[in-house]
Protein backbone atom coordinates (compact mmCIF):
# COMPACT_ATOMS: atom_id res chain seq x y z
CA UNK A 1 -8.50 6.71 9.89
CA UNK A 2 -5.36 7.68 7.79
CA UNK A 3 -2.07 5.78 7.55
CA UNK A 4 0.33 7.76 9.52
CA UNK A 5 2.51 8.16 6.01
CA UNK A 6 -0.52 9.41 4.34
CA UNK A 7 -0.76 12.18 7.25
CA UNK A 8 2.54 12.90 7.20
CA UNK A 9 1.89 13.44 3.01
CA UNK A 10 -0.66 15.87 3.79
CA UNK A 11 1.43 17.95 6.16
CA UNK A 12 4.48 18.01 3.28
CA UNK A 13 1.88 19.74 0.99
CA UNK A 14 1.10 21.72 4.04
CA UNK A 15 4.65 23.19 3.98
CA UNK A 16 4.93 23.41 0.23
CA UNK A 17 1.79 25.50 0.37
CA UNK A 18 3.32 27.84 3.45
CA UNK A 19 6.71 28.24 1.70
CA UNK A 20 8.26 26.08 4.11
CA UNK A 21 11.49 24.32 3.01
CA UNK A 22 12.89 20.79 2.64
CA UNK A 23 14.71 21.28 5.44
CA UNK A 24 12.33 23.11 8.31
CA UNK A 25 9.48 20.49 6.96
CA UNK A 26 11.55 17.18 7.62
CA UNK A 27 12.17 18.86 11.20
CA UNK A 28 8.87 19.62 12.00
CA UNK A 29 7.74 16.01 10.84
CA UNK A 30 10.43 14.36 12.72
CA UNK A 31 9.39 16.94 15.99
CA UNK A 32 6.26 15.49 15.51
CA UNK A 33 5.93 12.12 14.41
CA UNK A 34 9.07 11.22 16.20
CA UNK A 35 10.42 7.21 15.27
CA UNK A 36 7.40 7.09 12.80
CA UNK A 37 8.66 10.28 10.98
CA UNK A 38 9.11 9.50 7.03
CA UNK A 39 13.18 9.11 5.73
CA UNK A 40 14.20 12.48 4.31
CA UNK A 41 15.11 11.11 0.99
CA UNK A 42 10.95 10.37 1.17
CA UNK A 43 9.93 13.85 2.78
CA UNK A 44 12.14 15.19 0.15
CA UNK A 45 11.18 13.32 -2.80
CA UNK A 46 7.43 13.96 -1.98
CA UNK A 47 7.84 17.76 -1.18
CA UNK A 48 9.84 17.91 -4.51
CA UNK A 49 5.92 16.21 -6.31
CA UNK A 50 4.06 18.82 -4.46
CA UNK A 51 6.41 21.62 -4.90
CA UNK A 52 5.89 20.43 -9.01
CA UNK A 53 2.23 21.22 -8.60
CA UNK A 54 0.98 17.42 -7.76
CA UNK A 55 -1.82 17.49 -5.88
CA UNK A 56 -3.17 13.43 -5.28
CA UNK A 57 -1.35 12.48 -1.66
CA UNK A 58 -1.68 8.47 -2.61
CA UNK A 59 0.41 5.93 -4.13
CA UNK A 60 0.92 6.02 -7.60
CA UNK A 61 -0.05 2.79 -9.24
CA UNK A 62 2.78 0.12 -9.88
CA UNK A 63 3.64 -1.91 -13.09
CA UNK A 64 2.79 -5.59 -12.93
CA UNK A 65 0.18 -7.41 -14.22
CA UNK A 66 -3.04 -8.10 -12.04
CA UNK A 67 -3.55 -11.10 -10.10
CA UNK A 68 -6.37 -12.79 -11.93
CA UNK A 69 -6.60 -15.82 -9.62
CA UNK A 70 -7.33 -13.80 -6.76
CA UNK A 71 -11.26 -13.37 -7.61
CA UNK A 72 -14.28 -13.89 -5.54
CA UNK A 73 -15.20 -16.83 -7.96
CA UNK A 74 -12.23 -18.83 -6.96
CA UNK A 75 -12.31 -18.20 -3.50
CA UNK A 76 -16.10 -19.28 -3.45
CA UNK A 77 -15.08 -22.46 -5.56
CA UNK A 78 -11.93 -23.02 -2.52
CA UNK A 79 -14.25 -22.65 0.18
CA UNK A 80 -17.15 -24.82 -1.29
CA UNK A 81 -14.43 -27.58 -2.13
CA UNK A 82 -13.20 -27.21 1.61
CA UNK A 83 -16.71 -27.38 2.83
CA UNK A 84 -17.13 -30.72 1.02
CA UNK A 85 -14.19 -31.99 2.69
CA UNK A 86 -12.25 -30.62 5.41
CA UNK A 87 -9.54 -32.82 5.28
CA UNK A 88 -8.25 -32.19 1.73
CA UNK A 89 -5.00 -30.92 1.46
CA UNK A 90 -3.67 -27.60 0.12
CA UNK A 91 -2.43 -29.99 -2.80
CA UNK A 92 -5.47 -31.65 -3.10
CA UNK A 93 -7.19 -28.86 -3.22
CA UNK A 94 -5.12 -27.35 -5.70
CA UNK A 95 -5.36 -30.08 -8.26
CA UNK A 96 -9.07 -30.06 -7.90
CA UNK A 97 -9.29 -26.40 -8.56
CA UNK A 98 -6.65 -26.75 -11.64
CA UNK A 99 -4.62 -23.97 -10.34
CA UNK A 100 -1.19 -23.88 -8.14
CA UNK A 101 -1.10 -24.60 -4.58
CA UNK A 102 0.70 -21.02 -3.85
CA UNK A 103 -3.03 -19.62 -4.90
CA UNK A 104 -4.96 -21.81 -3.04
């Protein structure tokens, strides 16, 4: 099922395509999607993309570094440690894992 603002993307390239403008496509959006309707600064910014020739409707990616300490090897290693002994604590479990508490 798609996000409502990835809909609402789809329908902008819509009226780009039909020769719709900024304008009559925010209305129609907010017509139909009502309190859920995108800001016009976003219906505008995205019709401006599609009017530019973009065609990909998603997010484009974001600077940042990955997390790394998010993996499916250290959650296995949390849960086994856990397993071992409920009672730990969130510290405790930290220091045995060598990592900070925040990724634990």
């Amino acid at each position: 099922m798609l996000s409502v603002n990835v809909e609402q993307r789809i329908n902008v390239k819509f009226c780009v395509k039909l020769g719709k403008s900024t304008r009559e496509t925010y209305e129609m959006l907010k017509k139909v999607y009502g309190y859920e309707c995108l800001s016009p600064t976003q219906v505008f910014e995205w019709f401006k993309r599609f009017k530019e020739g973009r065609e990909a409707i998603g997010d484009d990616q974001r600077p940042g570094c990955p997390s790394t300490s998010k993996t499916d090897a250290n959650n296995e290693k949390v849960g086994e440690v856990v397993r071992l002994n409920r009672r730990l604590s969130i510290r405790a479990v930290a220091e045995l894992m060598n990592t900070d508490k925040e990724t634990v």
